[in-house]
PDB file of N, CA and C in Angstrom:
ATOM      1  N   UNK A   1     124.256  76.529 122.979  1.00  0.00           N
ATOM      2  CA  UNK A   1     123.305  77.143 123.885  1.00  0.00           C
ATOM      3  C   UNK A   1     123.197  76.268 125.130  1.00  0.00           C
ATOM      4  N   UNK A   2     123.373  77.169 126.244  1.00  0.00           N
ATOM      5  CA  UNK A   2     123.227  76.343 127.282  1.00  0.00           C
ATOM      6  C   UNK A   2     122.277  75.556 127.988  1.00  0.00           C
ATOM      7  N   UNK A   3     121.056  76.341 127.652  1.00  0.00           N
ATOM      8  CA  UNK A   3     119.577  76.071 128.292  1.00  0.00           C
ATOM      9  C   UNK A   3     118.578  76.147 127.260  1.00  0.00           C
ATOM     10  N   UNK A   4     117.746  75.227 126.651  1.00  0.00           N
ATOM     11  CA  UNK A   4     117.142  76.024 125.475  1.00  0.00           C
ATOM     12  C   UNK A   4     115.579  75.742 126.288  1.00  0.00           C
ATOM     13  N   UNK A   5     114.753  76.564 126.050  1.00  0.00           N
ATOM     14  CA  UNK A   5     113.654  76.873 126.762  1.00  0.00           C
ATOM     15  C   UNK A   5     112.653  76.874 125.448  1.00  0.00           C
ATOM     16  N   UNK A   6     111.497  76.400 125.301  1.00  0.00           N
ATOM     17  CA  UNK A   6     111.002  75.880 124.239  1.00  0.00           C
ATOM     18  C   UNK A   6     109.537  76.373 125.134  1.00  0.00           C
ATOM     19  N   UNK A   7     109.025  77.611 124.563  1.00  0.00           N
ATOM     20  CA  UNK A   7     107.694  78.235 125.004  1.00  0.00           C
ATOM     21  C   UNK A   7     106.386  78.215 124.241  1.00  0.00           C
ATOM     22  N   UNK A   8     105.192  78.034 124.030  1.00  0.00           N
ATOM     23  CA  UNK A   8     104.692  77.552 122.777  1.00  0.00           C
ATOM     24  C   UNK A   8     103.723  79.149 122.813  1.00  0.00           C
ATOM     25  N   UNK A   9     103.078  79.285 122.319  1.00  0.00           N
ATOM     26  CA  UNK A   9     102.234  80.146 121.696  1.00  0.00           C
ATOM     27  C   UNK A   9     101.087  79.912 122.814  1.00  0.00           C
ATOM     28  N   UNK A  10     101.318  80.822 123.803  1.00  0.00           N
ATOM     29  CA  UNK A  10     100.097  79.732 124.671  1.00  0.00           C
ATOM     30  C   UNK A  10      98.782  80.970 125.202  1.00  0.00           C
ATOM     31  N   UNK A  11      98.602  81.856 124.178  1.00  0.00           N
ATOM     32  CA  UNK A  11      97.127  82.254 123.692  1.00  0.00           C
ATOM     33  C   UNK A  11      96.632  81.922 122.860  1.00  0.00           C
ATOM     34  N   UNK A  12      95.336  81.712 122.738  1.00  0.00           N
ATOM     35  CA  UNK A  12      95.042  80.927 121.174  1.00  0.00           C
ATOM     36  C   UNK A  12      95.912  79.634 120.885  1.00  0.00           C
ATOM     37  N   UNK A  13      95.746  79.075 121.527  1.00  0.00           N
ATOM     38  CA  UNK A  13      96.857  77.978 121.339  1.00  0.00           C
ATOM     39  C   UNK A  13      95.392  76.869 121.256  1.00  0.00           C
ATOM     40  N   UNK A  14      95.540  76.357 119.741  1.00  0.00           N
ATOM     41  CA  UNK A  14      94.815  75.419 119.337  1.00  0.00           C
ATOM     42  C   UNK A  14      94.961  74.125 119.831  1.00  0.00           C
ATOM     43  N   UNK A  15      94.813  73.063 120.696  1.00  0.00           N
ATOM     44  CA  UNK A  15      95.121  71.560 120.686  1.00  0.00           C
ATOM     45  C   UNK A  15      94.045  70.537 120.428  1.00  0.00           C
ATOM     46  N   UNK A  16      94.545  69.386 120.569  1.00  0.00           N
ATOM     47  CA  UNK A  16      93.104  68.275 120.015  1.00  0.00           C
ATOM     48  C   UNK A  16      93.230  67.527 121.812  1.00  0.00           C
ATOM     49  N   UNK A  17      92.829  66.486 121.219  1.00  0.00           N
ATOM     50  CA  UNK A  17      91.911  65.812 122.462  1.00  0.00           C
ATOM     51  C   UNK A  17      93.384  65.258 123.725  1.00  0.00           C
ATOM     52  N   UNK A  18      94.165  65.253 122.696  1.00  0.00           N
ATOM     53  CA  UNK A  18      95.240  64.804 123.544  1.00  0.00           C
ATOM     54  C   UNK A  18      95.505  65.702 124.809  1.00  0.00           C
ATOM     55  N   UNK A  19      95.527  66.889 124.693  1.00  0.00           N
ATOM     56  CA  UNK A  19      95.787  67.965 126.145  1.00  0.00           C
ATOM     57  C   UNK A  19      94.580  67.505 126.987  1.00  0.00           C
ATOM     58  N   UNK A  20      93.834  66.986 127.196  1.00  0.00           N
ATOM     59  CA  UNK A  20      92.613  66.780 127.800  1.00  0.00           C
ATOM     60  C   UNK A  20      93.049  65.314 128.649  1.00  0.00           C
ATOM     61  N   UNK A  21      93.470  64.074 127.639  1.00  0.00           N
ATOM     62  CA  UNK A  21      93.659  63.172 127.958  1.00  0.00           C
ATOM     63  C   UNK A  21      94.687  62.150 128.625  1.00  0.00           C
ATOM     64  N   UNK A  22      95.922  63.372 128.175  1.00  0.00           N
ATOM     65  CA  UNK A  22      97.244  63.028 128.638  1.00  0.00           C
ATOM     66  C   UNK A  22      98.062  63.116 130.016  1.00  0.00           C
ATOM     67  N   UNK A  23      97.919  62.420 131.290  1.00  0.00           N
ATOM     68  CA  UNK A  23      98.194  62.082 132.504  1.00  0.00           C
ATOM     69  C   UNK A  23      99.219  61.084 132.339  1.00  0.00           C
ATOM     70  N   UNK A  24     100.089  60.860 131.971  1.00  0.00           N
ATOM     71  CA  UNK A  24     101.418  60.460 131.921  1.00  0.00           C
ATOM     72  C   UNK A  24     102.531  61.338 131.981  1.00  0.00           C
ATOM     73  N   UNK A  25     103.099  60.877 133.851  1.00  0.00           N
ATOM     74  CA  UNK A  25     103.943  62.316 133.827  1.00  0.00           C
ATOM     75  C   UNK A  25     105.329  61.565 133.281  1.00  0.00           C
ATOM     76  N   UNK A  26     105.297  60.507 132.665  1.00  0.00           N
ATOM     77  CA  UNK A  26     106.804  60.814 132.470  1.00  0.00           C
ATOM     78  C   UNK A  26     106.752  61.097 131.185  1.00  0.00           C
ATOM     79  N   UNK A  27     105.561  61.309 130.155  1.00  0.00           N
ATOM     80  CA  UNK A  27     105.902  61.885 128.504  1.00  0.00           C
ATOM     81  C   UNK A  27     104.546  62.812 128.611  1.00  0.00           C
ATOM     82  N   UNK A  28     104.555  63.596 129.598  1.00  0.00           N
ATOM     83  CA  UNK A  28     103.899  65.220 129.665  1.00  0.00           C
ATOM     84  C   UNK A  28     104.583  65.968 128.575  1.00  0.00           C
ATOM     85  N   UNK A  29     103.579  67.134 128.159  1.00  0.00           N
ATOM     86  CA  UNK A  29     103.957  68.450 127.022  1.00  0.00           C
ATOM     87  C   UNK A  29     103.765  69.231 128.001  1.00  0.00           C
ATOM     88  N   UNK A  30     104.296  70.654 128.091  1.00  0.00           N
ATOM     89  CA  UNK A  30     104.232  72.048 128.676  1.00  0.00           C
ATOM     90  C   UNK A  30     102.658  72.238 128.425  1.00  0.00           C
ATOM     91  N   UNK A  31     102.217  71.880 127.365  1.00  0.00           N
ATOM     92  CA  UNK A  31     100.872  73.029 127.259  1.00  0.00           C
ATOM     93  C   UNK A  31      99.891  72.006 127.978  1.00  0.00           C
ATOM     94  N   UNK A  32      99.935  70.495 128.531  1.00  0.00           N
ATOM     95  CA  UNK A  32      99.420  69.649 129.052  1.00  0.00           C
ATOM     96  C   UNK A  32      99.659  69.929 130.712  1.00  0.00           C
ATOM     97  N   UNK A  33     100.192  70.603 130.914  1.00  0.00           N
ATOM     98  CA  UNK A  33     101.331  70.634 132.742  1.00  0.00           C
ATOM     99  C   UNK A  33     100.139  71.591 132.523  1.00  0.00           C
ATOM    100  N   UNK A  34     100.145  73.084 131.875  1.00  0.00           N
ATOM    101  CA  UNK A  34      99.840  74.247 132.142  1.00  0.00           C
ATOM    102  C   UNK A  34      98.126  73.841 132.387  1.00  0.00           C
ATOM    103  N   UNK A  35      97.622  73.085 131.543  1.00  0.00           N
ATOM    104  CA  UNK A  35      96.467  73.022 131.146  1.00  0.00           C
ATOM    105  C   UNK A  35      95.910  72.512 132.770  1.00  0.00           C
ATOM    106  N   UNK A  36      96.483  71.275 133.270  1.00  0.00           N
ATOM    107  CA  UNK A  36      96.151  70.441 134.426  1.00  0.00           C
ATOM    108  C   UNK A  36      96.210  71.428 135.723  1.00  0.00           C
ATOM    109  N   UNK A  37      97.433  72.222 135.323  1.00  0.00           N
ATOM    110  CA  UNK A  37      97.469  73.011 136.823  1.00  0.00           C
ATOM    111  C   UNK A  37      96.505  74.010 136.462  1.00  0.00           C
ATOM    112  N   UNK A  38      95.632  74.453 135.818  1.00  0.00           N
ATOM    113  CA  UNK A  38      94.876  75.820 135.437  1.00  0.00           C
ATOM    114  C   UNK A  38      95.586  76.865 135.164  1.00  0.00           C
ATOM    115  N   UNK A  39      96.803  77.157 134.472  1.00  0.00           N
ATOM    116  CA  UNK A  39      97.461  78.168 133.953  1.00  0.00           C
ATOM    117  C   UNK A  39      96.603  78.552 132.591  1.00  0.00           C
ATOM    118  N   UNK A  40      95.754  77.276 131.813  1.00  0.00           N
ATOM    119  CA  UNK A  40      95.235  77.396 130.655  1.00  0.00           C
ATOM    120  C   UNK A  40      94.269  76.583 130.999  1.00  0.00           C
ATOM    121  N   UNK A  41      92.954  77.538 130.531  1.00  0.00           N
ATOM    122  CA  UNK A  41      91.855  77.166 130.318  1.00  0.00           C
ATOM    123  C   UNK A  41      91.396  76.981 128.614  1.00  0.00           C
ATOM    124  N   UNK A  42      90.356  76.087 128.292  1.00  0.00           N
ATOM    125  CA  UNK A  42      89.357  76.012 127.375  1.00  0.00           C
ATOM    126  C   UNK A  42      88.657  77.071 126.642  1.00  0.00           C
ATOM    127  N   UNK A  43      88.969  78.137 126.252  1.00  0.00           N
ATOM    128  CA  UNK A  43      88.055  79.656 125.905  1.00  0.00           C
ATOM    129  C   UNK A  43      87.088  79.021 124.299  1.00  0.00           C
ATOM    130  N   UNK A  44      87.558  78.080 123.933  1.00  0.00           N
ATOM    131  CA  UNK A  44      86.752  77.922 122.638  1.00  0.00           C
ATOM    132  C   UNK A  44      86.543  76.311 122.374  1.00  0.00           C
ATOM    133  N   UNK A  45      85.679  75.897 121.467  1.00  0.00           N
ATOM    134  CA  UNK A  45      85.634  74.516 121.207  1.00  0.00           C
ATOM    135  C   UNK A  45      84.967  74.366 120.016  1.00  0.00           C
ATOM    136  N   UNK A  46      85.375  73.556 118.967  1.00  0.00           N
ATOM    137  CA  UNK A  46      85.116  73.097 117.587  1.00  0.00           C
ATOM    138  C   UNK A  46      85.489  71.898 117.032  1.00  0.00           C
ATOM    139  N   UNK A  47      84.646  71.681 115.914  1.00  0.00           N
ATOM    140  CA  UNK A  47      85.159  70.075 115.481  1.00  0.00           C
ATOM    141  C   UNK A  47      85.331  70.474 114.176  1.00  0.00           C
ATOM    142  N   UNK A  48      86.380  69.879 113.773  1.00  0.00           N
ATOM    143  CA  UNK A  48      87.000  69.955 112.489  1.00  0.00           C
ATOM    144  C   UNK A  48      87.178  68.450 111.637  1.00  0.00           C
ATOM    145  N   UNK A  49      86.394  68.025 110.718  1.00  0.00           N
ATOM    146  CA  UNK A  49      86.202  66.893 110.580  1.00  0.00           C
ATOM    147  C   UNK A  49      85.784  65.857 111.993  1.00  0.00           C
ATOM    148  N   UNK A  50      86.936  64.693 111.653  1.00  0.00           N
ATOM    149  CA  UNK A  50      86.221  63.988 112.817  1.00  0.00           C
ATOM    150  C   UNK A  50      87.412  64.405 114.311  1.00  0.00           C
ATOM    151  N   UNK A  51      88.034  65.647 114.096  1.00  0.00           N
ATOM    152  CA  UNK A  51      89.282  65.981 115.028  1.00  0.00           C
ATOM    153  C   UNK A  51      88.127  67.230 115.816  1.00  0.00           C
ATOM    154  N   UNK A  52      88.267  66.884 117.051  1.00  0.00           N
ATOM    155  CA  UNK A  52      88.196  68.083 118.247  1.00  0.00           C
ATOM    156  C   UNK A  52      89.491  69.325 118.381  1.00  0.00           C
ATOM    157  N   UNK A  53      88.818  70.258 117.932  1.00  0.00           N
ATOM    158  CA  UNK A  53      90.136  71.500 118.377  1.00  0.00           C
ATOM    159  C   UNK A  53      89.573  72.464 119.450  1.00  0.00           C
ATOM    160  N   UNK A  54      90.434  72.377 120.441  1.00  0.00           N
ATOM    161  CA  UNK A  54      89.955  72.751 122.062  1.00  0.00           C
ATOM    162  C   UNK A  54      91.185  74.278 121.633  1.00  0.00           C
ATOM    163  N   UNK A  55      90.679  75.754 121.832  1.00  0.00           N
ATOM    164  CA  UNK A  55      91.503  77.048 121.631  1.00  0.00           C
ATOM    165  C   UNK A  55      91.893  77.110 123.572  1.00  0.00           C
ATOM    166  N   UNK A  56      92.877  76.767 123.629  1.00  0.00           N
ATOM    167  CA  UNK A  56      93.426  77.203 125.361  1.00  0.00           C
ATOM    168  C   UNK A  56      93.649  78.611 125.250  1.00  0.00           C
ATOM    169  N   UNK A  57      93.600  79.537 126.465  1.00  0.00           N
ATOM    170  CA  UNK A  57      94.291  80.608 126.747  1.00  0.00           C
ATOM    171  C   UNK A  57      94.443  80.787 128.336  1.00  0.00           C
ATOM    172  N   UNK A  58      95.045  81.656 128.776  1.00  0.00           N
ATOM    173  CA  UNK A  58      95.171  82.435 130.205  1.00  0.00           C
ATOM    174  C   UNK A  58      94.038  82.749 130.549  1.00  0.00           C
ATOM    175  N   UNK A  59      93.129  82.225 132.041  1.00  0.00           N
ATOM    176  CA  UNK A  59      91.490  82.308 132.172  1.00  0.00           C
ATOM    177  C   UNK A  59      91.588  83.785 132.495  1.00  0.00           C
ATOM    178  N   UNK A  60      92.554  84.744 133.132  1.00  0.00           N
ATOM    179  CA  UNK A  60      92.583  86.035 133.596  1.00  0.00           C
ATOM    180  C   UNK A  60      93.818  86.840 133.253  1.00  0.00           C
ATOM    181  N   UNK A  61      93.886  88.232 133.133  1.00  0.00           N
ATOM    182  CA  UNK A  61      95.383  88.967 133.341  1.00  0.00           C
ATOM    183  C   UNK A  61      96.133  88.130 134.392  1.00  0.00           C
ATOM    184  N   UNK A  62      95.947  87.950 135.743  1.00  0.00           N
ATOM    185  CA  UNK A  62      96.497  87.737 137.202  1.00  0.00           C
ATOM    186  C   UNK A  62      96.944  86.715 136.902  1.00  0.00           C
ATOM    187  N   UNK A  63      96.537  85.276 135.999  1.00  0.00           N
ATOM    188  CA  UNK A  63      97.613  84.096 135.373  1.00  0.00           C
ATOM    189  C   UNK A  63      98.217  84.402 135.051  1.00  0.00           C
ATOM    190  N   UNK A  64      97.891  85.183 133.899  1.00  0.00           N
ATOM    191  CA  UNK A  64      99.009  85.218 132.763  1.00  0.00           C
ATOM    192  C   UNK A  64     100.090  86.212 133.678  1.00  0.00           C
ATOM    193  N   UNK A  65     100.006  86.842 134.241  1.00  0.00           N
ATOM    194  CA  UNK A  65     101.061  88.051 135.288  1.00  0.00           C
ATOM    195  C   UNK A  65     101.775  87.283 135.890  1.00  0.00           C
ATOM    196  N   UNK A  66     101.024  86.070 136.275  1.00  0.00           N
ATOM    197  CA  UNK A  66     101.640  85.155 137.112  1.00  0.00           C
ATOM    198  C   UNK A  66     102.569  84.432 136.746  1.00  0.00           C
ATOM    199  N   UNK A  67     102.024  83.821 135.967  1.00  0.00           N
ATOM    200  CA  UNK A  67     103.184  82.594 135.064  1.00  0.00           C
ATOM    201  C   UNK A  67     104.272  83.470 134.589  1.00  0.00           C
ATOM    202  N   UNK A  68     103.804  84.884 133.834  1.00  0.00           N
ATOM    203  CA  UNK A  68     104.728  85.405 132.732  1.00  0.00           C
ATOM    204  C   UNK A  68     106.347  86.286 134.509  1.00  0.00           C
ATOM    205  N   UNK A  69     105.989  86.105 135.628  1.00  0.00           N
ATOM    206  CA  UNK A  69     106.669  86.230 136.376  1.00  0.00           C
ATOM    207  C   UNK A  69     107.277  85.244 136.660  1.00  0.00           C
ATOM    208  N   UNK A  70     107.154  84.367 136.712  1.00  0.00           N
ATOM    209  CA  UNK A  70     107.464  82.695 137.403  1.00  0.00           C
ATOM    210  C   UNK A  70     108.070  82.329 136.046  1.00  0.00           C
ATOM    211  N   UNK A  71     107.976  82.487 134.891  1.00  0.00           N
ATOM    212  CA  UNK A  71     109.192  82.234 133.749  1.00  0.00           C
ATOM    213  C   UNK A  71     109.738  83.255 133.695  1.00  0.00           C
ATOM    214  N   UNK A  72     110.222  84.339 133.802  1.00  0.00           N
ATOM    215  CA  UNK A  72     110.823  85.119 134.104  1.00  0.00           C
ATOM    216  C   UNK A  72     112.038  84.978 135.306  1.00  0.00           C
ATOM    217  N   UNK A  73     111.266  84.464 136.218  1.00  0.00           N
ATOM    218  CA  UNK A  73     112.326  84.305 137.669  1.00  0.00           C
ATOM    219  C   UNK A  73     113.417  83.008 137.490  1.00  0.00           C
ATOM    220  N   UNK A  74     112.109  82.262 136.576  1.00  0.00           N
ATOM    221  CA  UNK A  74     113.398  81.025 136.382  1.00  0.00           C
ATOM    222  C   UNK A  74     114.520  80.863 135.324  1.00  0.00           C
ATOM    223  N   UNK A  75     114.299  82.018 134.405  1.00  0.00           N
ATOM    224  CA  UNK A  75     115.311  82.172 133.283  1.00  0.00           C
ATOM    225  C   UNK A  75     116.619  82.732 134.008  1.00  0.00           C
ATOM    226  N   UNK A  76     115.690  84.321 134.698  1.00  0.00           N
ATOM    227  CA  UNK A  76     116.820  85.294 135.427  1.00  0.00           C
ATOM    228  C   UNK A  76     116.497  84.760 137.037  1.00  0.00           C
ATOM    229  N   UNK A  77     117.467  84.137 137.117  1.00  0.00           N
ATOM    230  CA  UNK A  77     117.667  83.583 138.920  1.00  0.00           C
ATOM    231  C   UNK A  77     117.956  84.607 139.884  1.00  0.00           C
ATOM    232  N   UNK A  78     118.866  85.865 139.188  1.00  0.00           N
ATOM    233  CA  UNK A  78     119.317  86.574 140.336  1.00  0.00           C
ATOM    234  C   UNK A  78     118.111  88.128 140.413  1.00  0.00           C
ATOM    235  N   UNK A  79     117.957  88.182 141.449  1.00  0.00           N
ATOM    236  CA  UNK A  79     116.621  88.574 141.555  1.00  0.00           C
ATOM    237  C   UNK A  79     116.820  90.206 141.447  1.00  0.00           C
ATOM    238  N   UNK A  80     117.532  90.872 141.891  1.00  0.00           N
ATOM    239  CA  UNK A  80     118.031  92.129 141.315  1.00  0.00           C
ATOM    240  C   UNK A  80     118.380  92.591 139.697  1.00  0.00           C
ATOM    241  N   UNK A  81     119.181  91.296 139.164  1.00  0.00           N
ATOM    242  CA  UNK A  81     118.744  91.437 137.626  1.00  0.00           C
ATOM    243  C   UNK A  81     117.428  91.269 137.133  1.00  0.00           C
ATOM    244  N   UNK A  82     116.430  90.555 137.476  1.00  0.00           N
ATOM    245  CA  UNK A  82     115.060  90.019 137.024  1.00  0.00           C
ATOM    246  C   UNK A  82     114.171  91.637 137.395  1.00  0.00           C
ATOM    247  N   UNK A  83     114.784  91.780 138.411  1.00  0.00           N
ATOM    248  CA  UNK A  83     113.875  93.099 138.451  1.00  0.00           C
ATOM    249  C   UNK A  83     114.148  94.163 137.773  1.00  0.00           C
ATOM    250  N   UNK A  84     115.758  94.679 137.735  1.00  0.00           N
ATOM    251  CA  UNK A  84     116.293  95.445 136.434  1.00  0.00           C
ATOM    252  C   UNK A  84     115.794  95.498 135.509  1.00  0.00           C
ATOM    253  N   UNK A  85     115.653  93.962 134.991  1.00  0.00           N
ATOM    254  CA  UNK A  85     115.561  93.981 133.122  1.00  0.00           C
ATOM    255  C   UNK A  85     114.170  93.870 133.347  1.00  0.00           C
ATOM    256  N   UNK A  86     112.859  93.642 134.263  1.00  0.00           N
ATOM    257  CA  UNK A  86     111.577  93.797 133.732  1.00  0.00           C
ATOM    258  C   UNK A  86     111.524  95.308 134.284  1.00  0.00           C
ATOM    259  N   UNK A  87     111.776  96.096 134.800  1.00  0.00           N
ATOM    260  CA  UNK A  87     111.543  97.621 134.719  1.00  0.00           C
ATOM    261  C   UNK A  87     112.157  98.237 133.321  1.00  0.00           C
ATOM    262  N   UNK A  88     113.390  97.355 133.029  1.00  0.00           N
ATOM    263  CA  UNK A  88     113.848  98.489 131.843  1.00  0.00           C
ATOM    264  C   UNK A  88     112.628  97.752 130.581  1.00  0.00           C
ATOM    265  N   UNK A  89     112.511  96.893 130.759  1.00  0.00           N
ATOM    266  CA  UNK A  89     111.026  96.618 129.463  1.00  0.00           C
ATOM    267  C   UNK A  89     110.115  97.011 129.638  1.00  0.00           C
ATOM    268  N   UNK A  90     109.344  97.324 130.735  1.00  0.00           N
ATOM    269  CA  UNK A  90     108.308  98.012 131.109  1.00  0.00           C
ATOM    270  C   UNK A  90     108.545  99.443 130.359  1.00  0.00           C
ATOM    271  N   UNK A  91     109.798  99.922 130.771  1.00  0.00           N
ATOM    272  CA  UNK A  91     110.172 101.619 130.570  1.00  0.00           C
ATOM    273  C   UNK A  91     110.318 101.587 129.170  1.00  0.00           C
ATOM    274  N   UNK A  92     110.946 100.561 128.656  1.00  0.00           N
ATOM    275  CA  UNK A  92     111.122 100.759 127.027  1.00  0.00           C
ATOM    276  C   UNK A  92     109.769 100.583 126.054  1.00  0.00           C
ATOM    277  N   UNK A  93     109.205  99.923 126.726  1.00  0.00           N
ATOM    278  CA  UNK A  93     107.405  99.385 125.990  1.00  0.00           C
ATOM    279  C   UNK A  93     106.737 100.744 126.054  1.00  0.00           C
ATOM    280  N   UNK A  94     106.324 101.284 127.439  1.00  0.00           N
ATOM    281  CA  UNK A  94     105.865 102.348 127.705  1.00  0.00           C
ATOM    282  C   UNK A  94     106.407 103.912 127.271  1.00  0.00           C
ATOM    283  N   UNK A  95     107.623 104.069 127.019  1.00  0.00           N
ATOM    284  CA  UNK A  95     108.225 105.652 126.169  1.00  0.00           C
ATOM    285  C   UNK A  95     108.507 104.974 124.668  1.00  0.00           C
ATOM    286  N   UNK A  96     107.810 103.809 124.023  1.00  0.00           N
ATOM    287  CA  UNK A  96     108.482 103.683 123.021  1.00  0.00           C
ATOM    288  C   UNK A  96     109.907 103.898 122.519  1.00  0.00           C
ATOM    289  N   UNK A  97     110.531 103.219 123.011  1.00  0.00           N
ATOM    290  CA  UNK A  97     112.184 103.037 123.199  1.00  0.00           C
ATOM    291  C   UNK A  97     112.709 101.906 122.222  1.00  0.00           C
ATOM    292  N   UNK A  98     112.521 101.587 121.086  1.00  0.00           N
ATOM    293  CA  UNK A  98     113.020 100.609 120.447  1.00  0.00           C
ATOM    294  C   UNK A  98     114.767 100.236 120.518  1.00  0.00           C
ATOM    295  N   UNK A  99     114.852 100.790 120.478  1.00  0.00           N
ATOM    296  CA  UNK A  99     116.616 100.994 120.549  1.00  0.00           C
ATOM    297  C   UNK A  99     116.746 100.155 122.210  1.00  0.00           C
ATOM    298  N   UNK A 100     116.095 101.206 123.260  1.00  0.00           N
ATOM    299  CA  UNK A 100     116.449 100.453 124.302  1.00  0.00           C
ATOM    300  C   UNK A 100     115.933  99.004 124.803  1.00  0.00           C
ATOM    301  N   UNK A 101     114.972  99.086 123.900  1.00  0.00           N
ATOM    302  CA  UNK A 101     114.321  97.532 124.313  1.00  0.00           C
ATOM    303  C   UNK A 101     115.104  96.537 123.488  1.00  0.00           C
ATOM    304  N   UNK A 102     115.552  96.825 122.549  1.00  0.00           N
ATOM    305  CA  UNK A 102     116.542  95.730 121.374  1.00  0.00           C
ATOM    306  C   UNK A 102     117.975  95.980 122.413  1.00  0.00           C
ATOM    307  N   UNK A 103     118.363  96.853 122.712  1.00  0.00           N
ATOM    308  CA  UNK A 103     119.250  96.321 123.700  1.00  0.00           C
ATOM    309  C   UNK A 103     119.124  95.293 125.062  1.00  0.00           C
ATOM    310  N   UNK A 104     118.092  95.702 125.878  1.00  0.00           N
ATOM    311  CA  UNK A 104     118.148  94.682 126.933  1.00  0.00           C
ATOM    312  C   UNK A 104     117.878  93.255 126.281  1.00  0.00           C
ATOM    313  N   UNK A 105     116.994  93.071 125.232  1.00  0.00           N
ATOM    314  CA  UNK A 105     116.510  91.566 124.598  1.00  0.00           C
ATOM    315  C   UNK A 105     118.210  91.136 124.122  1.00  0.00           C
ATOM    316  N   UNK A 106     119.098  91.572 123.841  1.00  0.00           N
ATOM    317  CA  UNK A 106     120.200  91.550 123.374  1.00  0.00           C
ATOM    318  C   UNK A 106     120.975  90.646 124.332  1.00  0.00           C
ATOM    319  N   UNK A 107     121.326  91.628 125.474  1.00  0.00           N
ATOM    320  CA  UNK A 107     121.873  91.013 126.812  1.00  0.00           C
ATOM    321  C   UNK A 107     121.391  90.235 127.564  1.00  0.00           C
ATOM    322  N   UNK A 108     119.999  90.247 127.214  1.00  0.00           N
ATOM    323  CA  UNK A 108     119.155  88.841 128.158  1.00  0.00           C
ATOM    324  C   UNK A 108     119.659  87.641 127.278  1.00  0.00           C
ATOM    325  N   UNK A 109     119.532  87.729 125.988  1.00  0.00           N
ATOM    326  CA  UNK A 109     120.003  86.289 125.169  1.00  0.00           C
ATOM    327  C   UNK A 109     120.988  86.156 125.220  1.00  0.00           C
ATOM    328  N   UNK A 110     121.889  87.180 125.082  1.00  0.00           N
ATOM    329  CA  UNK A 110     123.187  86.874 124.778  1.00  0.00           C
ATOM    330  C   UNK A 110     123.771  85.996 126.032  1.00  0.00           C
ATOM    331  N   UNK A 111     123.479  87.018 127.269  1.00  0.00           N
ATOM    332  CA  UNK A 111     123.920  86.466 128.471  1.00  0.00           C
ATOM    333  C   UNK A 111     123.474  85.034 128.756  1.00  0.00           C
ATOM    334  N   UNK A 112     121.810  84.267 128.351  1.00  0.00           N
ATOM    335  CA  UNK A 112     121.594  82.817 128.424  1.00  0.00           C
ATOM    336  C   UNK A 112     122.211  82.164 127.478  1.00  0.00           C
ATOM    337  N   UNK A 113     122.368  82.354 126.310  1.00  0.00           N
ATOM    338  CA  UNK A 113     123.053  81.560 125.605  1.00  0.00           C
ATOM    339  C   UNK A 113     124.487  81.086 125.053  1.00  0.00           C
ATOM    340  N   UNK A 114     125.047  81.560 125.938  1.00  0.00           N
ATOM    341  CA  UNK A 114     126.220  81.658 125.824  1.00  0.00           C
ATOM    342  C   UNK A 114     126.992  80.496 126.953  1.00  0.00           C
TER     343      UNK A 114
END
């Protein structure tokens, strides 16, 4: 694989105190970058024994639209394909198209990983 892209679960995405505390950019995590720039906010807070669990999510749709475009653009660089394959997912989500949506997910991987 040429590029491996490592995305975490980043609704409901449980962390401890470390995403809060961690300002070292040369051994930064993704969900620590996202957190600092406001891609992910704080929506919940609990203590679990003597461990803090902070629930991050997307503070609005318009982030999450945002980011989920901006990883998108940087997977698919060429911008006529990026727009292709998010209309044909849009079209396949929306007429319930399974067939056609397991095809484009097909050619999007196949084509990065290869």
């Amino acid at each position: 694989m040429k590029n491996h892209y490592y995305i975490p679960e980043l609704e409901n995405l449980e962390v401890g105190d470390e995403i809060l505390s961690n300002l070292d950019v040369d051994n930064i995590r993704l969900e620590n970058l996202l957190f600092q720039a406001g891609y992910l906010t704080i929506k919940d807070f609990k203590t679990k024994g003597n461990k803090n669990l902070y629930t991050l999510s997307f503070p609005n749709l318009e982030v999450k639209m945002s980011f989920n475009d901006f990883f998108f653009g940087y997977v698919i660089e060429n911008l006529s394909l990026k727009d292709k394959t998010e209309i044909g997912l849009i079209e396949a989500f929306e007429t319930k198209q399974v067939e056609k949506l397991k095809d484009i997910l097909h050619r999007f991987f196949c084509k990065h990983t290869s």
